[in-house]
Protein backbone atom coordinates (compact mmCIF):
# COMPACT_ATOMS: atom_id res chain seq x y z
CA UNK A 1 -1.97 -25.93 -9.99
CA UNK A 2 1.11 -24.25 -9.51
CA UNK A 3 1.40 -20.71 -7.58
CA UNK A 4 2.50 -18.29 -9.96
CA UNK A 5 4.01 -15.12 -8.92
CA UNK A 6 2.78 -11.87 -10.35
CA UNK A 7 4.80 -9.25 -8.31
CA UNK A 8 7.29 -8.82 -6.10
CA UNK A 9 8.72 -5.71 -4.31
CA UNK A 10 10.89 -5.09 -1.17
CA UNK A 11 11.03 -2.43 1.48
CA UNK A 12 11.82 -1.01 4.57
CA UNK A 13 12.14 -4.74 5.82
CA UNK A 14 9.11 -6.21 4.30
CA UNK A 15 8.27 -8.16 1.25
CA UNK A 16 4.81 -7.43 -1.12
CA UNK A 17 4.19 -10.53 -3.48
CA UNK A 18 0.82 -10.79 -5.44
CA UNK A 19 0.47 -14.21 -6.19
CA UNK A 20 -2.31 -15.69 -7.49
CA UNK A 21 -4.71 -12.44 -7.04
CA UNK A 22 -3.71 -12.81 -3.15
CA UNK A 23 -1.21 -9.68 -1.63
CA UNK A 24 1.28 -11.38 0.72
CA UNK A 25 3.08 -8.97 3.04
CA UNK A 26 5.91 -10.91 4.91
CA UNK A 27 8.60 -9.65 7.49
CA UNK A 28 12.45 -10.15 5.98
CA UNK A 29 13.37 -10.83 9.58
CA UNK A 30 10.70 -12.76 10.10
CA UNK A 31 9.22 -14.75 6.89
CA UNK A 32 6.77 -16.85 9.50
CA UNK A 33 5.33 -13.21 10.29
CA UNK A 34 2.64 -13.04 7.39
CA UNK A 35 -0.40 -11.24 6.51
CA UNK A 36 -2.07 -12.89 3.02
CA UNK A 37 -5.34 -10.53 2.12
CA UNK A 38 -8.02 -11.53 -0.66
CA UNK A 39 -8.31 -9.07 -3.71
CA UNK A 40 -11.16 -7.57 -1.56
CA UNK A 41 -9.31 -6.98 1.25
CA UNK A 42 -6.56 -5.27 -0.91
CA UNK A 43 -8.34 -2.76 -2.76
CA UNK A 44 -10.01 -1.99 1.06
CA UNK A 45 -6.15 -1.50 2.68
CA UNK A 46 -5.56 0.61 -1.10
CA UNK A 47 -8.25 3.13 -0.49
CA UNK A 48 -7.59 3.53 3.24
CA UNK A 49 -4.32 4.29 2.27
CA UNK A 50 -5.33 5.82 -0.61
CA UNK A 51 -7.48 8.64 1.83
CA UNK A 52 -4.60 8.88 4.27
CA UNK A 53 -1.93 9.31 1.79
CA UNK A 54 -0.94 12.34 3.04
CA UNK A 55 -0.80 11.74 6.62
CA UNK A 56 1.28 8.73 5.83
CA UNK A 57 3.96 10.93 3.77
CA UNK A 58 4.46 13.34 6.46
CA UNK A 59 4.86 10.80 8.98
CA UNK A 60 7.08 8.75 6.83
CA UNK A 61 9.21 12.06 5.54
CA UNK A 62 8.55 14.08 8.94
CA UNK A 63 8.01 17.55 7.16
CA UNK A 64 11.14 17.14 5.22
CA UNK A 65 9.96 18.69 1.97
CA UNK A 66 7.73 22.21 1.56
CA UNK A 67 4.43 20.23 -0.02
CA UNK A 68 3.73 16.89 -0.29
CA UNK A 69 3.80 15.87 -4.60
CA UNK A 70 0.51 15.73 -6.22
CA UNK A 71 -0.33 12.63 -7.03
CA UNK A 72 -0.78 11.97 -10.80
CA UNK A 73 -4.11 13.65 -11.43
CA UNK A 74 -2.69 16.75 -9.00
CA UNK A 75 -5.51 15.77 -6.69
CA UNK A 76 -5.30 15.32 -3.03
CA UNK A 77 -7.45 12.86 -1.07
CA UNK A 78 -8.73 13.85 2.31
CA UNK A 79 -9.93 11.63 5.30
CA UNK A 80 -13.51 13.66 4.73
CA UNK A 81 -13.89 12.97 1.12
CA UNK A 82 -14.83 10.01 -0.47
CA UNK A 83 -13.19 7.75 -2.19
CA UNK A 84 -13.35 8.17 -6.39
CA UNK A 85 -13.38 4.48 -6.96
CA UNK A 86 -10.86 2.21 -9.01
């Protein structure tokens, strides 16, 4: 069977491709440098992220903006609360 691509999206010098229920995270400079995680393993990177989401916008933005936006609910994760579920 055939690998059929689901997703693809590019930034900051990597590449995301869900293919066949497997995320596929590969350098643009390097497409030999490759991380390939199971469905599990995904929605485990998604909530870490998910509970650090902050954190990771200030670091990416460095302060730049007053507030960080609310997410879609206007709810803010925090590394001491638990995770909501998917």
């Amino acid at each position: 069977m055939a690998e059929q691509e689901q997703l693809t999206s590019v930034g900051d010098g990597w590449k995301f491709q869900l293919v066949n229920d497997q995320l596929l995270i590969t350098a643009q400079s390097d497409p030999g440098t490759q991380v390939q995680l199971s469905p599990q393993a995904t929605v485990a990177l998604l909530s870490y992220l998910t509970n650090h989401k902050d954190a990771l916008y200030w670091a990416a933005y460095q302060g730049a903006r007053q507030e960080p936006e609310p997410d879609s609910e206007g709810q803010h994760l925090h590394s001491d609360e638990e995770d909501p579920g998917f």
